[in-house]
C-alpha atoms as a PDB file:
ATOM      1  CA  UNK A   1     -53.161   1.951  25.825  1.00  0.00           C
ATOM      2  CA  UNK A   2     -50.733   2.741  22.853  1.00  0.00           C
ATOM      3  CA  UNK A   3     -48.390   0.118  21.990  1.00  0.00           C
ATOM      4  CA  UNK A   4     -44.953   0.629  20.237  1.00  0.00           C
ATOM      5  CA  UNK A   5     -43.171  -1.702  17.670  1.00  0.00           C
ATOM      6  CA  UNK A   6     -40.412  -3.597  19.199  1.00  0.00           C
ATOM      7  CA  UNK A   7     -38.065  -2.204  16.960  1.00  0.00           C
ATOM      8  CA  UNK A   8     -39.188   1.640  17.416  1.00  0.00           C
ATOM      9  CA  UNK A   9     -38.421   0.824  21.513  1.00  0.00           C
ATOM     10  CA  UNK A  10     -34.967  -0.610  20.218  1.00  0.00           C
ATOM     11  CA  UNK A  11     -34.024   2.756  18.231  1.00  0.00           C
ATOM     12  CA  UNK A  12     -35.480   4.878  21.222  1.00  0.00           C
ATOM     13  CA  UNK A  13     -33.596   2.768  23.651  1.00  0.00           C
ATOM     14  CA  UNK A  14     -30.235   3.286  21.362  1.00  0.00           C
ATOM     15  CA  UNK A  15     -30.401   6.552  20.610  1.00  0.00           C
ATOM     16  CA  UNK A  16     -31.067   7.297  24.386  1.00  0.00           C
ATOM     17  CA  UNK A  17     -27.537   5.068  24.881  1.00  0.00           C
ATOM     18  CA  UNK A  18     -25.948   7.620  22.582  1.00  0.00           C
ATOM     19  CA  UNK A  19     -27.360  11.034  24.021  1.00  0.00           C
ATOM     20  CA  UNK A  20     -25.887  10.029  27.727  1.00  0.00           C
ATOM     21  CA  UNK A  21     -22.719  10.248  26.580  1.00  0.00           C
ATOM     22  CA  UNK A  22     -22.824  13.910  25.939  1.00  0.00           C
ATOM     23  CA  UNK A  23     -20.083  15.791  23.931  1.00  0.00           C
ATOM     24  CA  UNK A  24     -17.741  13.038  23.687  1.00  0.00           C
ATOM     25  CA  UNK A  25     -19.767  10.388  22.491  1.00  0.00           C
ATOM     26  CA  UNK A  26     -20.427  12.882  19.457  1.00  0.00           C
ATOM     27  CA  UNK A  27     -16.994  12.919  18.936  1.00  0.00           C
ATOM     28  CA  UNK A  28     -16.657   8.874  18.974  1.00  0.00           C
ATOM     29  CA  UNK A  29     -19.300   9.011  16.657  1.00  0.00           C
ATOM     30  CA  UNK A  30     -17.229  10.832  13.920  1.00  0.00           C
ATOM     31  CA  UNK A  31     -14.402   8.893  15.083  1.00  0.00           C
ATOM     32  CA  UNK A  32     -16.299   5.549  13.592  1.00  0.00           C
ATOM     33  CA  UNK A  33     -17.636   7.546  10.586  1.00  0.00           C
ATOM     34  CA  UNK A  34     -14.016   8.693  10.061  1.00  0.00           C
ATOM     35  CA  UNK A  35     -12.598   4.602  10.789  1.00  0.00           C
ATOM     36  CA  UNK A  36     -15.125   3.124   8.679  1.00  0.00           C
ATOM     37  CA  UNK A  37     -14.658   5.450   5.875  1.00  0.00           C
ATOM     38  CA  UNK A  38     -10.789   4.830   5.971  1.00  0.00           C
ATOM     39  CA  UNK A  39     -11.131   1.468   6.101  1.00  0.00           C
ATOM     40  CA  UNK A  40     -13.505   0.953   3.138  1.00  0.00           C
ATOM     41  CA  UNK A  41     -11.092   3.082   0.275  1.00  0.00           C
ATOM     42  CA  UNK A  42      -7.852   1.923   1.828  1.00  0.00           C
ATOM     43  CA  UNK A  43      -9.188  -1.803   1.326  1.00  0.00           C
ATOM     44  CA  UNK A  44     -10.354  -0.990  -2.033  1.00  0.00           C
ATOM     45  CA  UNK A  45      -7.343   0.841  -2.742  1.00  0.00           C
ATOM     46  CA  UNK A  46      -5.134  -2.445  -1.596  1.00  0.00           C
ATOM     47  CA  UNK A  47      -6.447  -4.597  -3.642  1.00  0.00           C
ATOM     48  CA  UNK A  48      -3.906  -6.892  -5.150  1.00  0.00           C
ATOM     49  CA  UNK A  49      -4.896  -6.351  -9.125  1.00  0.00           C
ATOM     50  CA  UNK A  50      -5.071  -2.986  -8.972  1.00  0.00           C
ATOM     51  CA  UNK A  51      -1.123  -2.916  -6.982  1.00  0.00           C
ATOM     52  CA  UNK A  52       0.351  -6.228  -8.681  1.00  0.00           C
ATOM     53  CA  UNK A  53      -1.369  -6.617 -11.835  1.00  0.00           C
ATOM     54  CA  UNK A  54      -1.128 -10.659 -12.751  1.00  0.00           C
ATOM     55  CA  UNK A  55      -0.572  -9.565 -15.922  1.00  0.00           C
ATOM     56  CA  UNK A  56       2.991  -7.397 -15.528  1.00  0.00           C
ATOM     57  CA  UNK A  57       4.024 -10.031 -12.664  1.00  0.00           C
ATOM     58  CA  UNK A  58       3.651 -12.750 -15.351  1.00  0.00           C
ATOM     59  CA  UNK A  59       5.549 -11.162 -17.729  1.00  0.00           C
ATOM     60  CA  UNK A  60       8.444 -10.511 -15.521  1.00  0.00           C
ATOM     61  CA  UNK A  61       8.118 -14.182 -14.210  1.00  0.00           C
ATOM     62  CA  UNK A  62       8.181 -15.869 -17.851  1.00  0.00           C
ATOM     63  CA  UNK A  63      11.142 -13.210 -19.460  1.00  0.00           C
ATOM     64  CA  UNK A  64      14.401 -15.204 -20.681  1.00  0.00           C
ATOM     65  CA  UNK A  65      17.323 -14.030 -20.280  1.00  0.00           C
ATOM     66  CA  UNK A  66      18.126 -14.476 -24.098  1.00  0.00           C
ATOM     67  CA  UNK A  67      14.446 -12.601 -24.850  1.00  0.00           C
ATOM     68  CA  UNK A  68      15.285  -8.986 -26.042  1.00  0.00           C
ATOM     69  CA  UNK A  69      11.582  -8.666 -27.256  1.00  0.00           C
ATOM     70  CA  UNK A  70      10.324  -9.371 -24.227  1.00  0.00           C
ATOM     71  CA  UNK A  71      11.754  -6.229 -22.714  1.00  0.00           C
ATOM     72  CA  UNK A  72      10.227  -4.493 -25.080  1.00  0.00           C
ATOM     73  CA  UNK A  73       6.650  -6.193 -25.193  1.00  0.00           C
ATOM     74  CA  UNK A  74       7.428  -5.525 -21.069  1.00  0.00           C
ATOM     75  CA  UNK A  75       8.454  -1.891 -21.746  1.00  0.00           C
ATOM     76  CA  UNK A  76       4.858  -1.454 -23.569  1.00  0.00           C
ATOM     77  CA  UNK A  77       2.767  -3.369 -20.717  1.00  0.00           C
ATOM     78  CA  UNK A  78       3.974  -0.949 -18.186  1.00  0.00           C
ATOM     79  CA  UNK A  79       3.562   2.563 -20.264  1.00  0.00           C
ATOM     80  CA  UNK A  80       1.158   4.771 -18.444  1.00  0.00           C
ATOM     81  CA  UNK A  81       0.306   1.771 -16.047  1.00  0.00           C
ATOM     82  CA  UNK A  82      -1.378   3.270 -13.048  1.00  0.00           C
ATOM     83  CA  UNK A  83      -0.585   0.473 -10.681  1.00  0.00           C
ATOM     84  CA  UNK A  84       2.748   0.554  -7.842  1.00  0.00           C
ATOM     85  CA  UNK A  85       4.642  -2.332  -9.877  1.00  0.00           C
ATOM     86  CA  UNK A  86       3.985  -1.147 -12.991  1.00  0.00           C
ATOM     87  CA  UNK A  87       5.387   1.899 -12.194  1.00  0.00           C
ATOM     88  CA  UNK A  88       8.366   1.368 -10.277  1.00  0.00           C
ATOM     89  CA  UNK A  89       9.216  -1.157 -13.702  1.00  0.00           C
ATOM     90  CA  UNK A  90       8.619   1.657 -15.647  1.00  0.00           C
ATOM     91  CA  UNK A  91      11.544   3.754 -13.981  1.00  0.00           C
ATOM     92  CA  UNK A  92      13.906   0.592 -13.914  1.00  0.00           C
ATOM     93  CA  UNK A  93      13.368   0.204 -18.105  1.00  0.00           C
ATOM     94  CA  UNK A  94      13.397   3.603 -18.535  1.00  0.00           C
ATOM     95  CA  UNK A  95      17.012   3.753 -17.011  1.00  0.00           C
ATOM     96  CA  UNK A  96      18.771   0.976 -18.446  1.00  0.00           C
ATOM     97  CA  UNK A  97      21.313   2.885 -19.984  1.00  0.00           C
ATOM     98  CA  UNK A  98      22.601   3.932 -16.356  1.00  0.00           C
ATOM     99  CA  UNK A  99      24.611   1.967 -14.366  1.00  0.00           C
ATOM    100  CA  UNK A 100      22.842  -0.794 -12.118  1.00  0.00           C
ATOM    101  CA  UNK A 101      23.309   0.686  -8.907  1.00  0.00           C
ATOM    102  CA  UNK A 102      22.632   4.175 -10.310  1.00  0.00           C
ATOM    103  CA  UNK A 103      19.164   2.332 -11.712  1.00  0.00           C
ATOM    104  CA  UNK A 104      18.721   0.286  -8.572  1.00  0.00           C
ATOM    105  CA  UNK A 105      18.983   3.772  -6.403  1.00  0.00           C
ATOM    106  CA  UNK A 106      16.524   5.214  -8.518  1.00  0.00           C
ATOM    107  CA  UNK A 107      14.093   1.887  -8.868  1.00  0.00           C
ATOM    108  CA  UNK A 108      14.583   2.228  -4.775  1.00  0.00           C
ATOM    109  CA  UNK A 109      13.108   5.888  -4.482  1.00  0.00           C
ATOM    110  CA  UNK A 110      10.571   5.121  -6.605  1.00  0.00           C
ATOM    111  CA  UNK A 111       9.107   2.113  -4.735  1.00  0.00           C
ATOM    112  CA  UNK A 112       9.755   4.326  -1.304  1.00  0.00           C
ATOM    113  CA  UNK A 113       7.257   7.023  -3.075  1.00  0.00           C
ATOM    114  CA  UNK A 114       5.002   4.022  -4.253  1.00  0.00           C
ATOM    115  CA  UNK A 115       4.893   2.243  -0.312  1.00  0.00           C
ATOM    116  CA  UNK A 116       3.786   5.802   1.051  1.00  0.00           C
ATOM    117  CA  UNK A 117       1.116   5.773  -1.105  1.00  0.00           C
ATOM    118  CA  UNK A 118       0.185   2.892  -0.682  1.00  0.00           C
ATOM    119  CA  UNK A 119       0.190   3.339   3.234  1.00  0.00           C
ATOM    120  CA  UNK A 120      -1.763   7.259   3.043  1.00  0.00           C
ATOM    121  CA  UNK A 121      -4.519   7.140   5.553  1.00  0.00           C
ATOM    122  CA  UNK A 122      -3.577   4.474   7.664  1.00  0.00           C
ATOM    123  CA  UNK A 123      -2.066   6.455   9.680  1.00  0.00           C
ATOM    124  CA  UNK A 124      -5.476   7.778  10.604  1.00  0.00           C
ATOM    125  CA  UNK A 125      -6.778   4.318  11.619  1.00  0.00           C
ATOM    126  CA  UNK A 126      -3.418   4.484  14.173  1.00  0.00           C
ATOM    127  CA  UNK A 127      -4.988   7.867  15.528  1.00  0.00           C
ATOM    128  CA  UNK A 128      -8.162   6.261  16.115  1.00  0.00           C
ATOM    129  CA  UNK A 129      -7.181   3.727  17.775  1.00  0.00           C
ATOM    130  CA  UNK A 130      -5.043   5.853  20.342  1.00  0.00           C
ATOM    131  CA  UNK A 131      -7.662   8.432  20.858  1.00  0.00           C
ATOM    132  CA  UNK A 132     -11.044   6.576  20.660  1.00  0.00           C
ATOM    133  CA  UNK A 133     -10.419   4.446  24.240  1.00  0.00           C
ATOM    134  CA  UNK A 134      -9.020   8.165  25.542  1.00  0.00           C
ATOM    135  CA  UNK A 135     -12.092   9.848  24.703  1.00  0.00           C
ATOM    136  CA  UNK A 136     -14.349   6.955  25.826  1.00  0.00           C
ATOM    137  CA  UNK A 137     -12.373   7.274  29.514  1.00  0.00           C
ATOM    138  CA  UNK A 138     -12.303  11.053  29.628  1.00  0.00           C
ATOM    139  CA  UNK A 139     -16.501  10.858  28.983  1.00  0.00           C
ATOM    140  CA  UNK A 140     -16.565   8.547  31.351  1.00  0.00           C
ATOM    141  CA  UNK A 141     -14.774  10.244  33.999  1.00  0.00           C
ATOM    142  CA  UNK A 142     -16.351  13.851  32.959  1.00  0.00           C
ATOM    143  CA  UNK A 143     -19.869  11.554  33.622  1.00  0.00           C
ATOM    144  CA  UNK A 144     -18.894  10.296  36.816  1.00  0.00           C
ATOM    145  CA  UNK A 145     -17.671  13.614  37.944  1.00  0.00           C
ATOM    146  CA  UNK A 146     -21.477  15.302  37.056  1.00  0.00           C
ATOM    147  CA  UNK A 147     -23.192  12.292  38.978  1.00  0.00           C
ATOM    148  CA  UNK A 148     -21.468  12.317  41.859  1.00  0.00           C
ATOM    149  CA  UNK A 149     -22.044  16.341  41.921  1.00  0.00           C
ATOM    150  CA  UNK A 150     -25.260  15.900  41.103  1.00  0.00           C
ATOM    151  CA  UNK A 151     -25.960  13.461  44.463  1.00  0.00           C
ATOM    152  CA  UNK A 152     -23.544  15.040  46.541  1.00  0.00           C
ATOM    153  CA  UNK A 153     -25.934  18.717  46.409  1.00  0.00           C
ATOM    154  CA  UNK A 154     -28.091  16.960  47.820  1.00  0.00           C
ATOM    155  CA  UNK A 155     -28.702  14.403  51.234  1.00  0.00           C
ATOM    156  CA  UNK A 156     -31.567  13.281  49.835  1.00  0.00           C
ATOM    157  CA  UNK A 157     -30.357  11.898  45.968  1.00  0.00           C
ATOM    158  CA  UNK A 158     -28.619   9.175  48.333  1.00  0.00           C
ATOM    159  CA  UNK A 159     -30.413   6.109  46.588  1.00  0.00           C
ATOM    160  CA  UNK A 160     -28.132   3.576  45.612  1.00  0.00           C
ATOM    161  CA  UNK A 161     -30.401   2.468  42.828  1.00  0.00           C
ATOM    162  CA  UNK A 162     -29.875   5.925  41.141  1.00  0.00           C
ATOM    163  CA  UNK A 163     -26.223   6.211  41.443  1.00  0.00           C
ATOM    164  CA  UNK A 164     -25.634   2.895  39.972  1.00  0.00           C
ATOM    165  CA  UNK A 165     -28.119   4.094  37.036  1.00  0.00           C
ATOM    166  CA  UNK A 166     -26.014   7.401  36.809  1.00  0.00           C
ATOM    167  CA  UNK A 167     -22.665   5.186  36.457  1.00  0.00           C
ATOM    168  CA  UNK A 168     -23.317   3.171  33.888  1.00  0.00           C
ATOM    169  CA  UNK A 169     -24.879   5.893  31.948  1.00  0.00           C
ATOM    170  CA  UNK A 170     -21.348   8.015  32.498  1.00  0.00           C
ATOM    171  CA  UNK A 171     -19.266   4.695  31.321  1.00  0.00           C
ATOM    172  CA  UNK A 172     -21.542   4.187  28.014  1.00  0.00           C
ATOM    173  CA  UNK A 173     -18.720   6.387  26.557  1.00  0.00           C
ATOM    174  CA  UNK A 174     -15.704   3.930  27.182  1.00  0.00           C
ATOM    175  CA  UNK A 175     -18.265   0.812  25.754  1.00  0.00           C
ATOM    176  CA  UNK A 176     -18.511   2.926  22.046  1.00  0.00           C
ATOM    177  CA  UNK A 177     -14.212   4.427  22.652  1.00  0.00           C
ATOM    178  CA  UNK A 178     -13.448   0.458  23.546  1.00  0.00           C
ATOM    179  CA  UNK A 179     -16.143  -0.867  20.374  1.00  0.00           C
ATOM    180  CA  UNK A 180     -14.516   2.261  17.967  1.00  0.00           C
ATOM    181  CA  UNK A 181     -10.511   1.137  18.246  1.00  0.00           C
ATOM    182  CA  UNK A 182     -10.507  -2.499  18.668  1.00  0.00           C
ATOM    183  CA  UNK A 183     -11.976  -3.034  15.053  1.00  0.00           C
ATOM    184  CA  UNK A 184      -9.953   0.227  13.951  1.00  0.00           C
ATOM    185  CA  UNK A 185      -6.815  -2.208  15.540  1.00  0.00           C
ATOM    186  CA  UNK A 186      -7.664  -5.284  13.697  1.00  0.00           C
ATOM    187  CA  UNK A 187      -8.024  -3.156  10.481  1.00  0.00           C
ATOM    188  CA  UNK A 188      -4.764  -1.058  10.968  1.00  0.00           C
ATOM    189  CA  UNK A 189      -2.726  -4.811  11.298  1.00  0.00           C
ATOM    190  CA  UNK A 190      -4.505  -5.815   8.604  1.00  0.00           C
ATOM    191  CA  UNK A 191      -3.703  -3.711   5.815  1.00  0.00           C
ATOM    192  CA  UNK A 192      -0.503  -2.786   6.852  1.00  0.00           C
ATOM    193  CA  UNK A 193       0.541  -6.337   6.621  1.00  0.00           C
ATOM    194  CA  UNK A 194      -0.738  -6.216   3.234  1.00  0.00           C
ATOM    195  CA  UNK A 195       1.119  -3.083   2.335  1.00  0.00           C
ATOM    196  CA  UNK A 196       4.344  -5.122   3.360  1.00  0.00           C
ATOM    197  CA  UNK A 197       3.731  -8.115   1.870  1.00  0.00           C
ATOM    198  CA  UNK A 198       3.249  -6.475  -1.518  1.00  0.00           C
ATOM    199  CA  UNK A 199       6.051  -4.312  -1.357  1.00  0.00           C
ATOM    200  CA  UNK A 200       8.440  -7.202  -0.383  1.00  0.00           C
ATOM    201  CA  UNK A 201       7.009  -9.075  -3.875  1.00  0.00           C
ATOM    202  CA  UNK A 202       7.230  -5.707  -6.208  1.00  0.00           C
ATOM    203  CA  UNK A 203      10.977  -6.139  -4.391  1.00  0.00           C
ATOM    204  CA  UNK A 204      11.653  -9.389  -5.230  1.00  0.00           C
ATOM    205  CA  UNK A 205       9.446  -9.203  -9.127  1.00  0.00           C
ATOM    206  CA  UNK A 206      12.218  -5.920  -9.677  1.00  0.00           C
ATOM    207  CA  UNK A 207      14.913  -7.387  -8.875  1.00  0.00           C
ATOM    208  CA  UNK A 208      14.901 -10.114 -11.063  1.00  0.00           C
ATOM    209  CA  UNK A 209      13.598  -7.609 -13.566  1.00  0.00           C
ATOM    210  CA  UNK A 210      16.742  -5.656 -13.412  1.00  0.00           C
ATOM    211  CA  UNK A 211      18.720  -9.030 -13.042  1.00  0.00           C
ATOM    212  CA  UNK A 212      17.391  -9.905 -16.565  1.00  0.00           C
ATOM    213  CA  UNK A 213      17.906  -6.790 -18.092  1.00  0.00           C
ATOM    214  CA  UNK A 214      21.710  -6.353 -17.439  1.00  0.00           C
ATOM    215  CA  UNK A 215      22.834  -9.709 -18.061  1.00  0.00           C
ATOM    216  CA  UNK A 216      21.276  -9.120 -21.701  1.00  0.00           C
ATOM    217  CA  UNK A 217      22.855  -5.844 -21.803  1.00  0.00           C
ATOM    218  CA  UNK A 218      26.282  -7.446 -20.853  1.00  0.00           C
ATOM    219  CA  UNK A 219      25.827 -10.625 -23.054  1.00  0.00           C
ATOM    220  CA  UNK A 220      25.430  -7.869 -25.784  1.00  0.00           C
ATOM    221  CA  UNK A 221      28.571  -5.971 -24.615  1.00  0.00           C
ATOM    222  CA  UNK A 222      30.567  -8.813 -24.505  1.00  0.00           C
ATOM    223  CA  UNK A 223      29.703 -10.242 -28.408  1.00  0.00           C
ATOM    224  CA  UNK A 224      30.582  -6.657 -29.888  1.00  0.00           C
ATOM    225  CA  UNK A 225      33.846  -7.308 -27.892  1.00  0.00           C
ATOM    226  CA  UNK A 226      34.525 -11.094 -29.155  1.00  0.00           C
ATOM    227  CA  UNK A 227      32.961 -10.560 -32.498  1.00  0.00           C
ATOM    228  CA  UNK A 228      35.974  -8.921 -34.517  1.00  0.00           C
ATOM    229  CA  UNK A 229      34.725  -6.109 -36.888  1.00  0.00           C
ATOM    230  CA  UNK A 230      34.537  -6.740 -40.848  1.00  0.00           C
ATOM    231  CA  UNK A 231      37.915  -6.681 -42.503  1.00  0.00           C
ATOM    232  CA  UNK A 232      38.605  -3.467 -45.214  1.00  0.00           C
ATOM    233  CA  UNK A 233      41.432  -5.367 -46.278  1.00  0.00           C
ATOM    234  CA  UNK A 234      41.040  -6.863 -49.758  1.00  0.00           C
ATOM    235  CA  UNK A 235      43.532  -9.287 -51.550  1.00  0.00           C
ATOM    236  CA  UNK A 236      45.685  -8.209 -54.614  1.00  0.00           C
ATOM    237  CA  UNK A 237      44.538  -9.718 -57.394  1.00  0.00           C
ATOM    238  CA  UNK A 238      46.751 -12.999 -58.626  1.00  0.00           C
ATOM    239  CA  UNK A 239      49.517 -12.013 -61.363  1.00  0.00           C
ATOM    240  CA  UNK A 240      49.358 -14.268 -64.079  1.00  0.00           C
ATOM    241  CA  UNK A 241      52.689 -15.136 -65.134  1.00  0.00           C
ATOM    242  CA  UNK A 242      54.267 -12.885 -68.016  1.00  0.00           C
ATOM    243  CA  UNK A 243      54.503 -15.093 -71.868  1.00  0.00           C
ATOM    244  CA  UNK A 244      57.763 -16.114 -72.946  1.00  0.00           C
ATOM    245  CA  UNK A 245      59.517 -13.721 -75.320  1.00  0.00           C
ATOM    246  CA  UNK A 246      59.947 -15.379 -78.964  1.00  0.00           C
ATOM    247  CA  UNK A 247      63.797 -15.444 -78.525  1.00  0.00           C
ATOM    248  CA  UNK A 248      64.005 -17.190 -75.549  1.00  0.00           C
ATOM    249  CA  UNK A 249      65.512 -20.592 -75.312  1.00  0.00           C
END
C-alpha cells in the first residue's frame, strides 16, 4: 500500500478546497494577490523617513526666529528632496516674496497634491474589501443553486450525508471572500490613519515654518523703516575769523 507525506495530503486537501469554489474563488484569489500586493508598497511607501525625514523636521523644529541662515541652510536641505514635507517646504521658501496667504494657498495645494499621493492605491484595498465578501456570497449561492439542481434531477441523490457535503463545498467561497476583506479592512484603517496623522504633522511642521519666515521678513521690514538712511548733508567748514587790519584801533 502506497503511503503519502502528511504534508502532500495537506496541499491535495487545499488545493481541492480551492477548485470547489469554481470561477469565483479564482477571482478571490487575484483579489488577495491584488490586497497583498497593495498592502506591501503602500506600507513601504508610508514609511515615516521616507514622508517626514527627521532630518528637515529637526531643522524646522530648532530655526530661531532671529536665524536668517537657517532659512537658507533649510532652503538647501529641501532642494530636490523627494519626500511629501520636503516638498511642500520647498514651495513655501520658494514663495516668500508673496504675500502669506497667497504662500499659504499655494503651500495648501501643494500638500493636497502630496496627501493624494500619499493615499494612491488605497483606494483599492476599499474595493476589496466591498467586493471580496460579495463574491464569496454570490459563489456561494451560485454553489448552492448547482447542488440543489444536481439532487433535485434526481429521487434517488436524496442522502442527507451528500447534501450537507455539497453545502459546505458551495460556502468554501464566502470562508476565502470573509478571510480576503477582513485583513484588507484592518490594513485599509491602518494606513489611512497613518496618511492622516502625517499630514496633520507636515501641517503643523509648515506652519510654524511659514510663521518663522515672515516674522523675519517683517522684523527686516520694520528696521529699514526705523533705521533712518545715511545723511548727504555735510557741514560748512568753520570760518576762521578775518586778521585785524594794521590801522585799526
Amino acid at each position: 500500500m502506497a503511503h503519502f507525506h502528511p504534508g502532500l495530503a495537506d496541499l491535495s486537501s487545499i488545493l481541492r478546497f480551492f477548485v470547489q469554489g469554481g470561477f469565483f474563488m479564482f477571482l478571490l484569489l487575484v483579489c488577495s494577490v491584488v490586497s497583498v500586493a497593495v498592502i506591501v508598497v503602500r506600507a513601504l511607501a508610508l514609511r515615516r523617513n521616507f514622508v517626514v525625514p527627521a532630518e528637515i523636521e529637526r531643522e524646522i523644529e530648532g530655526l530661531r526666529h532671529d536665524d536668517p541662515d537657517g532659512i537658507v541652510r533649510l532652503s538647501r536641505m529641501v532642494r530636490n528632496d523627494p519626500s511629501a514635507l520636503g516638498r511642500i517646504a520647498q514651495t513655501g521658501l520658494q514663495h516668500l516674496s508673496w504675500p502669506k496667504s497667497e504662500n499659504s494657498e499655494a503651500v495648501q495645494t501643494r500638500a493636497r497634491h502630496e496627501i493624494v499621493r500619499l493615499e494612491s492605491g488605497l483606494f483599492v484595498l476599499e474595493v476589496i474589501v466591498g467586493i471580496a465578501p460579495l463574491l464569496g456570497l454570490l459563489g456561494a449561492v451560485s454553489g448552492l443553486v448547482r447542488v440543489f439542481a444536481a439532487f433535485g434531477d434526481s429521487a434517488a441523490q436524496s442522502d442527507p450525508h451528500a447534501i450537507a457535503k455539497g453545502i459546505s463545498e458551495a460556502l468554501s467561497t464566502t470562508i476565502v471572500g470573509l478571510a480576503i476583506a477582513i485583513p484588507s479592512l484592518i490594513a485599509y484603517s491602518y494606513l489611512t490613519k497613518k496618511v492622516e496623522t502625517m499630514a496633520a504633522e507636515m501641517e503643523s511642521l509648515v506652519a510654524d515654518l511659514l510663521a518663522k519666515c515672515y516674522y523675519q521678513k517683517q522684523k527686516r521690514q520694520h528696521t529699514a523703516r526705523v533705521t533712518p538712511p545715511p545723511s548727504t548733508y555735510e557741514r560748512p567748514p568753520a570760518q576762521t575769523p578775518a586778521p585785524a587790519s594794521e590801522g585799526a584801533v
